[in-house]
ModelCIF file with pLDDT and N, C-alpha, C, O atoms, coordinates in Angstrom:
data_MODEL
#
_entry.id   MODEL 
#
_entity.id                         1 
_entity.type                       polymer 
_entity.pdbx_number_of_molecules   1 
#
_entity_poly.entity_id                      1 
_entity_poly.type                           'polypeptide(L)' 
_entity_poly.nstd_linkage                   no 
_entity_poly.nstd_monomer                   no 
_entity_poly.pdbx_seq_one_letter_code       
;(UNK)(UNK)(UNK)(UNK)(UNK)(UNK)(UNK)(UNK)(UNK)(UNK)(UNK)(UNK)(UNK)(UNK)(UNK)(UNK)
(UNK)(UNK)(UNK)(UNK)(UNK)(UNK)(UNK)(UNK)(UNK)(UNK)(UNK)(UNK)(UNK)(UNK)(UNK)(UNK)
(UNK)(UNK)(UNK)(UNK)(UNK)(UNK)(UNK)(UNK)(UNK)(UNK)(UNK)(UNK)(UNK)(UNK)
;
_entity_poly.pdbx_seq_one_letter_code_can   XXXXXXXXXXXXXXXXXXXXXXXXXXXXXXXXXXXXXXXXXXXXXX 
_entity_poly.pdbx_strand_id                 A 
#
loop_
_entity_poly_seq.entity_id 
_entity_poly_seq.num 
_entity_poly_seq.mon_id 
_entity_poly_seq.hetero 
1 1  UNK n 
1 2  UNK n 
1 3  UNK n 
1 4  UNK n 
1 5  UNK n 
1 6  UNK n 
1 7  UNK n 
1 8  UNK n 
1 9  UNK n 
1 10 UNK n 
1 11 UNK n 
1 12 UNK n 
1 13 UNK n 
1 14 UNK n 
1 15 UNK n 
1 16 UNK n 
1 17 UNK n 
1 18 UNK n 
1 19 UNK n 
1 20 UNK n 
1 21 UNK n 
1 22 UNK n 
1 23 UNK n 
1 24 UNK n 
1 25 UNK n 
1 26 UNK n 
1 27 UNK n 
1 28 UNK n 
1 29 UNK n 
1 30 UNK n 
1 31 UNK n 
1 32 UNK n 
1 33 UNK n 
1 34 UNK n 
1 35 UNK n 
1 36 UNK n 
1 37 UNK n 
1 38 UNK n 
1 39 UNK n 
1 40 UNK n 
1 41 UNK n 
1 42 UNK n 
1 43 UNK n 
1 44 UNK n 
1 45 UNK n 
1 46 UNK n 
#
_struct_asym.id          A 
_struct_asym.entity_id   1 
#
loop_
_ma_qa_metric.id 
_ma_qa_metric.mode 
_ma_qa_metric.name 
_ma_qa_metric.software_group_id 
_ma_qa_metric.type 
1 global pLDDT . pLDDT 
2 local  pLDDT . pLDDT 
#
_ma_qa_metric_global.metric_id      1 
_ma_qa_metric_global.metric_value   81.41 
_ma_qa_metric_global.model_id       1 
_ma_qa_metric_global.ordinal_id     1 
#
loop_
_ma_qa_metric_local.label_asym_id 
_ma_qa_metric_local.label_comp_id 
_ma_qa_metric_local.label_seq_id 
_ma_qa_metric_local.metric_id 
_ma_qa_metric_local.metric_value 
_ma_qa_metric_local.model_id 
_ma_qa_metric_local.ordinal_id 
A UNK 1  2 82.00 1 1  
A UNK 2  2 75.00 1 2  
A UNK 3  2 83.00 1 3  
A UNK 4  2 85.00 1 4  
A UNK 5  2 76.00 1 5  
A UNK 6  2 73.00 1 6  
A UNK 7  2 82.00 1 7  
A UNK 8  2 83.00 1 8  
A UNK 9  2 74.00 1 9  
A UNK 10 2 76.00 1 10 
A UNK 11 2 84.00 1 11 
A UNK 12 2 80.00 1 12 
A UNK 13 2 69.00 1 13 
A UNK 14 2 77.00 1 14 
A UNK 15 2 82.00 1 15 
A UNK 16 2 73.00 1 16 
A UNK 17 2 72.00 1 17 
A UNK 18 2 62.00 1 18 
A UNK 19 2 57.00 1 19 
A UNK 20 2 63.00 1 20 
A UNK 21 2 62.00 1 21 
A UNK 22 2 63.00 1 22 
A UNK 23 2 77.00 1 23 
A UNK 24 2 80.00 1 24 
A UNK 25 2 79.00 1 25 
A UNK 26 2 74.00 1 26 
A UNK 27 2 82.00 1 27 
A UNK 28 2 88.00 1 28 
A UNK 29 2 85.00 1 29 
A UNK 30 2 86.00 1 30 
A UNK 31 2 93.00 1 31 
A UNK 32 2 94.00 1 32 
A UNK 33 2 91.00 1 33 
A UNK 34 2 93.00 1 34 
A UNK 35 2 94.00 1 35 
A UNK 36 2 93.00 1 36 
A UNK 37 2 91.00 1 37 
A UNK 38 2 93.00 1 38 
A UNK 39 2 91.00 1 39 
A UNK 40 2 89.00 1 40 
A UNK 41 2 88.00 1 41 
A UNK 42 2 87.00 1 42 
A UNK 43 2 89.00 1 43 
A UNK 44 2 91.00 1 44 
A UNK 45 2 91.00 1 45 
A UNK 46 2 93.00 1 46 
#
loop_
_atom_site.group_PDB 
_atom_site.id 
_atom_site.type_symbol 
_atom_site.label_atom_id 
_atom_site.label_alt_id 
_atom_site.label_comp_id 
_atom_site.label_asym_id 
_atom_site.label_entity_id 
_atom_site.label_seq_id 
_atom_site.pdbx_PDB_ins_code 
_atom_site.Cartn_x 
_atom_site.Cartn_y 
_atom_site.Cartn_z 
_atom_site.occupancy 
_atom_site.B_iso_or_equiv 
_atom_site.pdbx_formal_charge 
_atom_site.auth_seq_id 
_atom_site.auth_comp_id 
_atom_site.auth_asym_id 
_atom_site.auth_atom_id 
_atom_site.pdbx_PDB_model_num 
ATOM 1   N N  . UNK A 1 1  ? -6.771  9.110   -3.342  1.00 82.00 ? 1  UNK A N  1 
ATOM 2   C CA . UNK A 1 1  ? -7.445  8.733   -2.090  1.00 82.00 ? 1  UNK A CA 1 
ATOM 3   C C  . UNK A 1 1  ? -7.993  9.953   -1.362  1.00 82.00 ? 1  UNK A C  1 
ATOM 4   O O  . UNK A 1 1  ? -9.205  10.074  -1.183  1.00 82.00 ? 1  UNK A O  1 
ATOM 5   N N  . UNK A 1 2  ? -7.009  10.966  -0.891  1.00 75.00 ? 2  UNK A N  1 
ATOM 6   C CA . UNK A 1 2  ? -7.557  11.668  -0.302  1.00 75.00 ? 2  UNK A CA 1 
ATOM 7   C C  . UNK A 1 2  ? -8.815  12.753  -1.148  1.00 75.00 ? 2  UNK A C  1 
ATOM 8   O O  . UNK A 1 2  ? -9.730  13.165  -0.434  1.00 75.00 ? 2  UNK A O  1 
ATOM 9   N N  . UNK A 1 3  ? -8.800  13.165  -2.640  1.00 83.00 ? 3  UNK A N  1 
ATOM 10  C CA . UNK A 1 3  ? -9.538  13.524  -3.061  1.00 83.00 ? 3  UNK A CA 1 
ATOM 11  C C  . UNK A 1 3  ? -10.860 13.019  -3.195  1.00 83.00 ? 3  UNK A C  1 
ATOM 12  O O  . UNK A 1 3  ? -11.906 13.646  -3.370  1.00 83.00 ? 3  UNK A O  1 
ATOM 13  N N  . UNK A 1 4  ? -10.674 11.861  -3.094  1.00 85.00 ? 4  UNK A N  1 
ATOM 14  C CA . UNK A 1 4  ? -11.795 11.004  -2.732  1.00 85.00 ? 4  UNK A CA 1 
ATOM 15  C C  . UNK A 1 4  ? -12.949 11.272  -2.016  1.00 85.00 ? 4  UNK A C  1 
ATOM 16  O O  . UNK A 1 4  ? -14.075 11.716  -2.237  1.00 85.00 ? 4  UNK A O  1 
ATOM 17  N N  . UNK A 1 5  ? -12.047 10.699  -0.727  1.00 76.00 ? 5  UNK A N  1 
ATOM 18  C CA . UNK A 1 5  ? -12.406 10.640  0.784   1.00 76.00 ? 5  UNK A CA 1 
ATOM 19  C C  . UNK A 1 5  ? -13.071 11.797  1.322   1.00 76.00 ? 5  UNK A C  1 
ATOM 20  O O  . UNK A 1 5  ? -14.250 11.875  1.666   1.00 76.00 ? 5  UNK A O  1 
ATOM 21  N N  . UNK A 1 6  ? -11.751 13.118  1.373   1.00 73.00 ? 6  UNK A N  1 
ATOM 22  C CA . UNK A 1 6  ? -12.281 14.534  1.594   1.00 73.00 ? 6  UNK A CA 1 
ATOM 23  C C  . UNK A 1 6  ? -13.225 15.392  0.789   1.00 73.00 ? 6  UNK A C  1 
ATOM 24  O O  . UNK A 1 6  ? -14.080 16.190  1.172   1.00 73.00 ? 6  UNK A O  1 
ATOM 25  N N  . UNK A 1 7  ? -12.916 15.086  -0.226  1.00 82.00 ? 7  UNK A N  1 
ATOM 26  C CA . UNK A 1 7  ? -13.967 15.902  -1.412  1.00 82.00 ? 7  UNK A CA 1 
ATOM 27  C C  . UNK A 1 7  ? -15.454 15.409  -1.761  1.00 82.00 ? 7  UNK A C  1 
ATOM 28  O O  . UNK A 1 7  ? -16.321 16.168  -2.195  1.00 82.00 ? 7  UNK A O  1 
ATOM 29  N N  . UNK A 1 8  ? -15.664 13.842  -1.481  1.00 83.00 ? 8  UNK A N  1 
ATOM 30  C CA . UNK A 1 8  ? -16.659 13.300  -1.043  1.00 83.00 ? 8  UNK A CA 1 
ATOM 31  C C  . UNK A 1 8  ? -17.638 14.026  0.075   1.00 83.00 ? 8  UNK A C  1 
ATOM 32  O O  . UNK A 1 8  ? -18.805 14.358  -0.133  1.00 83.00 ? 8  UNK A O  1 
ATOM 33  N N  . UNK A 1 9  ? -16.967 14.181  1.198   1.00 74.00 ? 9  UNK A N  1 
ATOM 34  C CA . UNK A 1 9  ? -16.989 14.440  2.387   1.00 74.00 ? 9  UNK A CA 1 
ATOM 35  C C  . UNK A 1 9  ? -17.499 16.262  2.709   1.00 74.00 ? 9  UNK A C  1 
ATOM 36  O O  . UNK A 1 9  ? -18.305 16.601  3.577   1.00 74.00 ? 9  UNK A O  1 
ATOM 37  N N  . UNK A 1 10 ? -16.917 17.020  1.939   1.00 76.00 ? 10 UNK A N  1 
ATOM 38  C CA . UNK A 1 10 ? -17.056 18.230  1.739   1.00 76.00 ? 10 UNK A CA 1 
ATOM 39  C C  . UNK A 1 10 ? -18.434 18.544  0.789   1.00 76.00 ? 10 UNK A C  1 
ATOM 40  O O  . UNK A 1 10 ? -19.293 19.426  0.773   1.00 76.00 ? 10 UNK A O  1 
ATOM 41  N N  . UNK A 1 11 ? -18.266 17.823  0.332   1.00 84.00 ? 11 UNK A N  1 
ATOM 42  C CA . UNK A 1 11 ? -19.609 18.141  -0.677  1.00 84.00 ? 11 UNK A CA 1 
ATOM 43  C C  . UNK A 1 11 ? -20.789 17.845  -0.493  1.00 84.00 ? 11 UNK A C  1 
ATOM 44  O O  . UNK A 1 11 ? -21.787 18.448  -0.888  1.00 84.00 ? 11 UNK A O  1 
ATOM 45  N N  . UNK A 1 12 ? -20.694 16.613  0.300   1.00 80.00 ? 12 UNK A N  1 
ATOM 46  C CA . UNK A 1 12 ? -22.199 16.272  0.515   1.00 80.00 ? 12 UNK A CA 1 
ATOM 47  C C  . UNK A 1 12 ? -22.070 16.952  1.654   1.00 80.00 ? 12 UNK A C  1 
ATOM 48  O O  . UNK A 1 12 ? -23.178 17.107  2.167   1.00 80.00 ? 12 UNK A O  1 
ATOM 49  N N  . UNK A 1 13 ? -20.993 17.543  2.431   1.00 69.00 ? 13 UNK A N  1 
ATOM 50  C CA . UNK A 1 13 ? -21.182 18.455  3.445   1.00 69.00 ? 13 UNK A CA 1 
ATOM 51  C C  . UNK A 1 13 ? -22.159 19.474  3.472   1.00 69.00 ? 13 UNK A C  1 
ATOM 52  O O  . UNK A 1 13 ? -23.040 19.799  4.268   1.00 69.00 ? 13 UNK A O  1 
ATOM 53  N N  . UNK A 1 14 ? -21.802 19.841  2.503   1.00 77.00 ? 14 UNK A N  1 
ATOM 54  C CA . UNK A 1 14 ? -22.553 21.426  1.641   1.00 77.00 ? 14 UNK A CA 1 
ATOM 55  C C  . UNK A 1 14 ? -23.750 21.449  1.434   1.00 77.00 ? 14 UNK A C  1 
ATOM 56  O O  . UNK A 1 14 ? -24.494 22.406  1.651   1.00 77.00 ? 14 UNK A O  1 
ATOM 57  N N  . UNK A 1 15 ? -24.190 19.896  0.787   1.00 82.00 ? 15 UNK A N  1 
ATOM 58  C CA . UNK A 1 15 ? -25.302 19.705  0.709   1.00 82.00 ? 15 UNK A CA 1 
ATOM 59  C C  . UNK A 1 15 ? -26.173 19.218  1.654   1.00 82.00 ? 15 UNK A C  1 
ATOM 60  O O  . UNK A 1 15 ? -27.143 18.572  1.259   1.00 82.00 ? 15 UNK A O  1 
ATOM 61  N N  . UNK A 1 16 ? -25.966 19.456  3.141   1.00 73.00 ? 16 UNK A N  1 
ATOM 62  C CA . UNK A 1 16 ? -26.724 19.204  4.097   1.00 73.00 ? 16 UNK A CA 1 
ATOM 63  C C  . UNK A 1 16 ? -26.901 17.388  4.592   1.00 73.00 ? 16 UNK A C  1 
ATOM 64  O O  . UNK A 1 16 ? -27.676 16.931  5.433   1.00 73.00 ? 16 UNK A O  1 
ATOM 65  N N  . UNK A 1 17 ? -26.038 16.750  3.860   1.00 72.00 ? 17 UNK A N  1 
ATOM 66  C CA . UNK A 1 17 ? -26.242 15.399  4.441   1.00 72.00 ? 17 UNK A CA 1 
ATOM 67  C C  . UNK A 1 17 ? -25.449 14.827  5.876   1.00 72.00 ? 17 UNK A C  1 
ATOM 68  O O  . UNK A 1 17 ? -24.248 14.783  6.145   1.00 72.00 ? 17 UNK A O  1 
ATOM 69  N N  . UNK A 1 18 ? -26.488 14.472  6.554   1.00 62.00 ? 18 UNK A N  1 
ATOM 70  C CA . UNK A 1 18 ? -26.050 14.306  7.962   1.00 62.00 ? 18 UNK A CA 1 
ATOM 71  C C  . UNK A 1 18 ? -24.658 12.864  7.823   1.00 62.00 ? 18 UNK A C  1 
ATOM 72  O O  . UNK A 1 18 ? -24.686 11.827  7.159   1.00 62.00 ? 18 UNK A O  1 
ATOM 73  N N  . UNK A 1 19 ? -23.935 13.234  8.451   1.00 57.00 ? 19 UNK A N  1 
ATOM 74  C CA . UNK A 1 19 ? -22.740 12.004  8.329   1.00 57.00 ? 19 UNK A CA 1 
ATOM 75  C C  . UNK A 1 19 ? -21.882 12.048  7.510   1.00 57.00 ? 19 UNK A C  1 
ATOM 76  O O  . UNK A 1 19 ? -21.218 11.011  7.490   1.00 57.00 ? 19 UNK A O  1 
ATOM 77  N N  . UNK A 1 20 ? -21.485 13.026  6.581   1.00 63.00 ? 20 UNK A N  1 
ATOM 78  C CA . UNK A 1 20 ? -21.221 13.068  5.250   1.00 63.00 ? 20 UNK A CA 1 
ATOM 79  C C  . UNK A 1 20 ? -20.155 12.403  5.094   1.00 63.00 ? 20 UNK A C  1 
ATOM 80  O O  . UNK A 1 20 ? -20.297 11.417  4.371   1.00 63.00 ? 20 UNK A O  1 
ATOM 81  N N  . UNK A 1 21 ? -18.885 12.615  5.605   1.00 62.00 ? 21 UNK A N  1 
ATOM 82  C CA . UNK A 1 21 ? -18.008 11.866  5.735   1.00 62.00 ? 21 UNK A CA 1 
ATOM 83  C C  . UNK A 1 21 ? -18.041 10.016  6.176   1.00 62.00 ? 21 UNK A C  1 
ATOM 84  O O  . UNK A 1 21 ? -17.106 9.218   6.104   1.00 62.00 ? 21 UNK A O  1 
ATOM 85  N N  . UNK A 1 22 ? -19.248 9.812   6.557   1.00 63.00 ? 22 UNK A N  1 
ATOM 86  C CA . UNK A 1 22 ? -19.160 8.231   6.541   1.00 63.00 ? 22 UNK A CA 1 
ATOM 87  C C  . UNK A 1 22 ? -20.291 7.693   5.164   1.00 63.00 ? 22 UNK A C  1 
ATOM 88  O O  . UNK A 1 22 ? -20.955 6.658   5.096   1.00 63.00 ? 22 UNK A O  1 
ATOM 89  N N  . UNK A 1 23 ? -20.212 8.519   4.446   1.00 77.00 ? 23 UNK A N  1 
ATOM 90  C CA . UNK A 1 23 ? -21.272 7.826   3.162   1.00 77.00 ? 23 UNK A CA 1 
ATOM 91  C C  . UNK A 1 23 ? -20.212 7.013   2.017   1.00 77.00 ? 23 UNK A C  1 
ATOM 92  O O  . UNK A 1 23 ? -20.358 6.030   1.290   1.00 77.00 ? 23 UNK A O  1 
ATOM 93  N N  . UNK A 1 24 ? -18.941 8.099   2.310   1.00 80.00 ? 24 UNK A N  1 
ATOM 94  C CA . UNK A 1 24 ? -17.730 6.808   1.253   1.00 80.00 ? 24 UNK A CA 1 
ATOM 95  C C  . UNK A 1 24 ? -16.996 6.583   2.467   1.00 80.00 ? 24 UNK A C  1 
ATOM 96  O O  . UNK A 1 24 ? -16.092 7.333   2.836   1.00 80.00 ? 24 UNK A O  1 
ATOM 97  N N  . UNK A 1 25 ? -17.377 5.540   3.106   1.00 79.00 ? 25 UNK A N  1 
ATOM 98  C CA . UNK A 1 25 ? -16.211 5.388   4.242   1.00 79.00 ? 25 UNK A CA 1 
ATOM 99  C C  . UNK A 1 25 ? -14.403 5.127   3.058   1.00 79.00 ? 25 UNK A C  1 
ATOM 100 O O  . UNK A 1 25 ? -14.072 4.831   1.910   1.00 79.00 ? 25 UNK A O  1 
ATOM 101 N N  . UNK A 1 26 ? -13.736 5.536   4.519   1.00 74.00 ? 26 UNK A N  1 
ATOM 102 C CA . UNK A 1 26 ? -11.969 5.428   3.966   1.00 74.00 ? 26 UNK A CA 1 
ATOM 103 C C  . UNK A 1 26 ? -11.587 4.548   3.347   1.00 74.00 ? 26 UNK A C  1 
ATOM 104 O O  . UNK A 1 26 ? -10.997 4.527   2.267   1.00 74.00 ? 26 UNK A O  1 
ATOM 105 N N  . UNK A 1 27 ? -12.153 3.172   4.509   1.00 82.00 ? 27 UNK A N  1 
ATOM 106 C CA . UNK A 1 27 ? -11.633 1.793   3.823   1.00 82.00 ? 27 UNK A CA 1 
ATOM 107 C C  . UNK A 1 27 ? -11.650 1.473   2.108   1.00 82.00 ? 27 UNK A C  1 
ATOM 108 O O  . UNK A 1 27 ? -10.816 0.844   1.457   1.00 82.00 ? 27 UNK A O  1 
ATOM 109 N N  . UNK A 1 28 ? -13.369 2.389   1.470   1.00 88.00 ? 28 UNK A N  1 
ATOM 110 C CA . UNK A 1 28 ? -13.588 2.106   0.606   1.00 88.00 ? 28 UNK A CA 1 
ATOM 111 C C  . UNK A 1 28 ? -12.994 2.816   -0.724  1.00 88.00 ? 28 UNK A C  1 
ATOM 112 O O  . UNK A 1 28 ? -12.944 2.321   -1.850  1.00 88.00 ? 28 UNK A O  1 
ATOM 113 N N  . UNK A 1 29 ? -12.586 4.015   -0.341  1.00 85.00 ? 29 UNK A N  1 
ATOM 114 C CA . UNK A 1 29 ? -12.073 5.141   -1.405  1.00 85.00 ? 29 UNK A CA 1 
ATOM 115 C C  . UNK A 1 29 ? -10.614 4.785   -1.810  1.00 85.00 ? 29 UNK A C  1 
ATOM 116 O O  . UNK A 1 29 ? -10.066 4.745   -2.911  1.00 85.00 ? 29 UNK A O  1 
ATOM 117 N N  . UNK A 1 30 ? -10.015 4.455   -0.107  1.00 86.00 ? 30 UNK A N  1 
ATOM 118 C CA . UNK A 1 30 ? -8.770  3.930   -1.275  1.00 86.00 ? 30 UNK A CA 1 
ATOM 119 C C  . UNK A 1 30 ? -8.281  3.137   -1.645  1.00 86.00 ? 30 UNK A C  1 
ATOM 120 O O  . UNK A 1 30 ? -7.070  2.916   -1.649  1.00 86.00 ? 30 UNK A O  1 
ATOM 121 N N  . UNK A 1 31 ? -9.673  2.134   -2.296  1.00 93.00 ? 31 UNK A N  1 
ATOM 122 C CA . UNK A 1 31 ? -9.087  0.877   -3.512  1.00 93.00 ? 31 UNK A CA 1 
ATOM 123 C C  . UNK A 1 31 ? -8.723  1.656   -4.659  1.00 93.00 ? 31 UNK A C  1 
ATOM 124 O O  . UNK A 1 31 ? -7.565  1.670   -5.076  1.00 93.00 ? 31 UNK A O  1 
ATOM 125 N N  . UNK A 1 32 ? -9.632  2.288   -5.178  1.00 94.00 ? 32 UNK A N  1 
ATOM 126 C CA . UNK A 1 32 ? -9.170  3.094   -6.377  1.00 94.00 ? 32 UNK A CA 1 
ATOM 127 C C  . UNK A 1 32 ? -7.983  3.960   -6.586  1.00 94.00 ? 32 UNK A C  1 
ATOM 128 O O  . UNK A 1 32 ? -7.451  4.367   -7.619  1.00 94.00 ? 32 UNK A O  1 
ATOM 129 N N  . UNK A 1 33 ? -7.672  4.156   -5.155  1.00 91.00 ? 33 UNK A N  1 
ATOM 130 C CA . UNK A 1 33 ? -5.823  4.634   -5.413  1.00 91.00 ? 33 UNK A CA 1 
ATOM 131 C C  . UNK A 1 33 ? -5.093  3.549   -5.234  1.00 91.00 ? 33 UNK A C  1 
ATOM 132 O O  . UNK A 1 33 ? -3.979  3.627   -5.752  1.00 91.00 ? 33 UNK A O  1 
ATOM 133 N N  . UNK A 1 34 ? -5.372  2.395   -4.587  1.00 93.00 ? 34 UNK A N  1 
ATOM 134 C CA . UNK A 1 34 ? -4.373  1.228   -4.779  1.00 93.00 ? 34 UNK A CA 1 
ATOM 135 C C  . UNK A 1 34 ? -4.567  0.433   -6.183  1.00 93.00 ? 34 UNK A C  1 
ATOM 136 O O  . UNK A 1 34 ? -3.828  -0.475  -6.563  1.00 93.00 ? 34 UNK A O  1 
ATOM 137 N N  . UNK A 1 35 ? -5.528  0.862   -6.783  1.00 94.00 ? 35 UNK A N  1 
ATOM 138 C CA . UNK A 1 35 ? -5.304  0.387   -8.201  1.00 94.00 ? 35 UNK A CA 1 
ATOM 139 C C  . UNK A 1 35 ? -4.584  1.504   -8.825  1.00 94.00 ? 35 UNK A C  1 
ATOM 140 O O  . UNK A 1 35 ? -3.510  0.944   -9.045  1.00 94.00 ? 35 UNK A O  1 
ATOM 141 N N  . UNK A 1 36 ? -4.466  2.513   -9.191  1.00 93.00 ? 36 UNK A N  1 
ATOM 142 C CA . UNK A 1 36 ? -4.038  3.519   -9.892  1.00 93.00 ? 36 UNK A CA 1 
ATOM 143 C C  . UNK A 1 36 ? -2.404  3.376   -9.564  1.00 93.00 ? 36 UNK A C  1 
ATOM 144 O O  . UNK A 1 36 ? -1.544  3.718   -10.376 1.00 93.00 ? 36 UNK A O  1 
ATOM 145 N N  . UNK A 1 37 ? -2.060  2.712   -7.999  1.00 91.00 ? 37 UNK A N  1 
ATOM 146 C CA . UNK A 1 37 ? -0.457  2.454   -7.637  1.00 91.00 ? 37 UNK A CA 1 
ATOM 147 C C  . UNK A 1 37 ? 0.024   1.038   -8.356  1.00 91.00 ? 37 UNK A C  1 
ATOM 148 O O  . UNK A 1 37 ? 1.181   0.801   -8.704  1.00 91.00 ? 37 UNK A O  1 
ATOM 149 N N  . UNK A 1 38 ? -1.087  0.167   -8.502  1.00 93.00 ? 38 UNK A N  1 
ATOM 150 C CA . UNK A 1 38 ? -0.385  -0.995  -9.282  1.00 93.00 ? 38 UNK A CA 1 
ATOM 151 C C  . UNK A 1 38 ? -0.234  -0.624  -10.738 1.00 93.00 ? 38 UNK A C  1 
ATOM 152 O O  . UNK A 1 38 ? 0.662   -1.134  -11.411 1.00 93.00 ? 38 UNK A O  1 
ATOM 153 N N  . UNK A 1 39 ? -1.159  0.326   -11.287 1.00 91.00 ? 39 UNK A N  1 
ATOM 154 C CA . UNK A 1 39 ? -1.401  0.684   -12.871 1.00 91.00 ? 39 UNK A CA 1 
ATOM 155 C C  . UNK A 1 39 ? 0.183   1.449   -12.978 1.00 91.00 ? 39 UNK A C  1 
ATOM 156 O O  . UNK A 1 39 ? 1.021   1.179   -13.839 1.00 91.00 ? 39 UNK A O  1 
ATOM 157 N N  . UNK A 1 40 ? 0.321   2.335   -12.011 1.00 89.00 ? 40 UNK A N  1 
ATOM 158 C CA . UNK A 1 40 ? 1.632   2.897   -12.569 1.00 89.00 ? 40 UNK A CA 1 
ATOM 159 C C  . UNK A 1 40 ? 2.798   2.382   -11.935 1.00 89.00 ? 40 UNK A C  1 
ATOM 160 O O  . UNK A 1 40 ? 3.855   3.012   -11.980 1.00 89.00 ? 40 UNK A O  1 
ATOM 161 N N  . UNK A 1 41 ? 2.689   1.219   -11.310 1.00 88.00 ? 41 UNK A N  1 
ATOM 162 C CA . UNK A 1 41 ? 3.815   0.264   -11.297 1.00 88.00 ? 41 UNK A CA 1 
ATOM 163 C C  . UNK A 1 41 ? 4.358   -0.533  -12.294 1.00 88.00 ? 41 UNK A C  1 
ATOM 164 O O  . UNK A 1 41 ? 3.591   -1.195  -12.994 1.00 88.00 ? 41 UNK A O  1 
ATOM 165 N N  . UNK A 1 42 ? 5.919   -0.591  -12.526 1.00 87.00 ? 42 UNK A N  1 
ATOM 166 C CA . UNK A 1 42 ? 6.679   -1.418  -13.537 1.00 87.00 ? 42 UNK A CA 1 
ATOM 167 C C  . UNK A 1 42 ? 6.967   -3.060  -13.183 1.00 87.00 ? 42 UNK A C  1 
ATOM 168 O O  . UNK A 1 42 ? 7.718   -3.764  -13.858 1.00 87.00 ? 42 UNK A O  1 
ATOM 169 N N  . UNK A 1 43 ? 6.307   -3.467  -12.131 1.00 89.00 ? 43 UNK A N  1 
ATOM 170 C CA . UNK A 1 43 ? 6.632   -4.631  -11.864 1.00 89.00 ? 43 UNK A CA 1 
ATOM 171 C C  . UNK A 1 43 ? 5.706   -5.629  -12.380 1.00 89.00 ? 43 UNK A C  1 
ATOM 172 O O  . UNK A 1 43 ? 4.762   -5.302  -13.098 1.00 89.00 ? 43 UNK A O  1 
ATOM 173 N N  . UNK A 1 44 ? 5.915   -6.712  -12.078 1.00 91.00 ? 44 UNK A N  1 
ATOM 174 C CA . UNK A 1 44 ? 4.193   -7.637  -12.537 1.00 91.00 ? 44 UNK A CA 1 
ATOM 175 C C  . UNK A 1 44 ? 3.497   -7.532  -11.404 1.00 91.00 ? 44 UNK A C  1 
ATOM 176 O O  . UNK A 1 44 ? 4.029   -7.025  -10.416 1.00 91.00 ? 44 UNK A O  1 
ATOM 177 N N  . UNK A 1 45 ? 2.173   -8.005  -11.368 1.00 91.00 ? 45 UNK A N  1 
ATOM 178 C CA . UNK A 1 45 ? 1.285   -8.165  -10.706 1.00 91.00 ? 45 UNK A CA 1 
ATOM 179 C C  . UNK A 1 45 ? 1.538   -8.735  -9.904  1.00 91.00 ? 45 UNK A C  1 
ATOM 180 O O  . UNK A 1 45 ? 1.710   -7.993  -8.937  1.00 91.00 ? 45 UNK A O  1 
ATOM 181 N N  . UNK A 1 46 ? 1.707   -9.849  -9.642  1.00 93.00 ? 46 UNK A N  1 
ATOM 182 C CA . UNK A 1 46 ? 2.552   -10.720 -8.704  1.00 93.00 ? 46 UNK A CA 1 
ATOM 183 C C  . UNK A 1 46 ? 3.650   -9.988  -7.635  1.00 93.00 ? 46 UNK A C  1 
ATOM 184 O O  . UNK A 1 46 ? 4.331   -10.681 -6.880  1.00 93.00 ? 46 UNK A O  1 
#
């Protein structure tokens, strides 16, 4: 998540884009770490 979010954020920093930090907003970056927490979960899905 946070590599995401921040590193997203930093980079297009760099690259002069105005807002940079709201181009992957938060809400959206960390689905892909809440999948990566069910992937390395031992439970079922459920």
């Amino acid at each position: 998540f946070l590599g995401l979010f921040l590193g997203t954020g930093i980079v297009l920093t760099l690259q002069g884009v105005e807002f940079a930090f709201y181009q992957l907003p938060a809400s959206i970056a960390i689905i892909p770490a809440i999948l990566v927490a069910i992937y390395l979960g031992k439970d079922s899905i459920n």
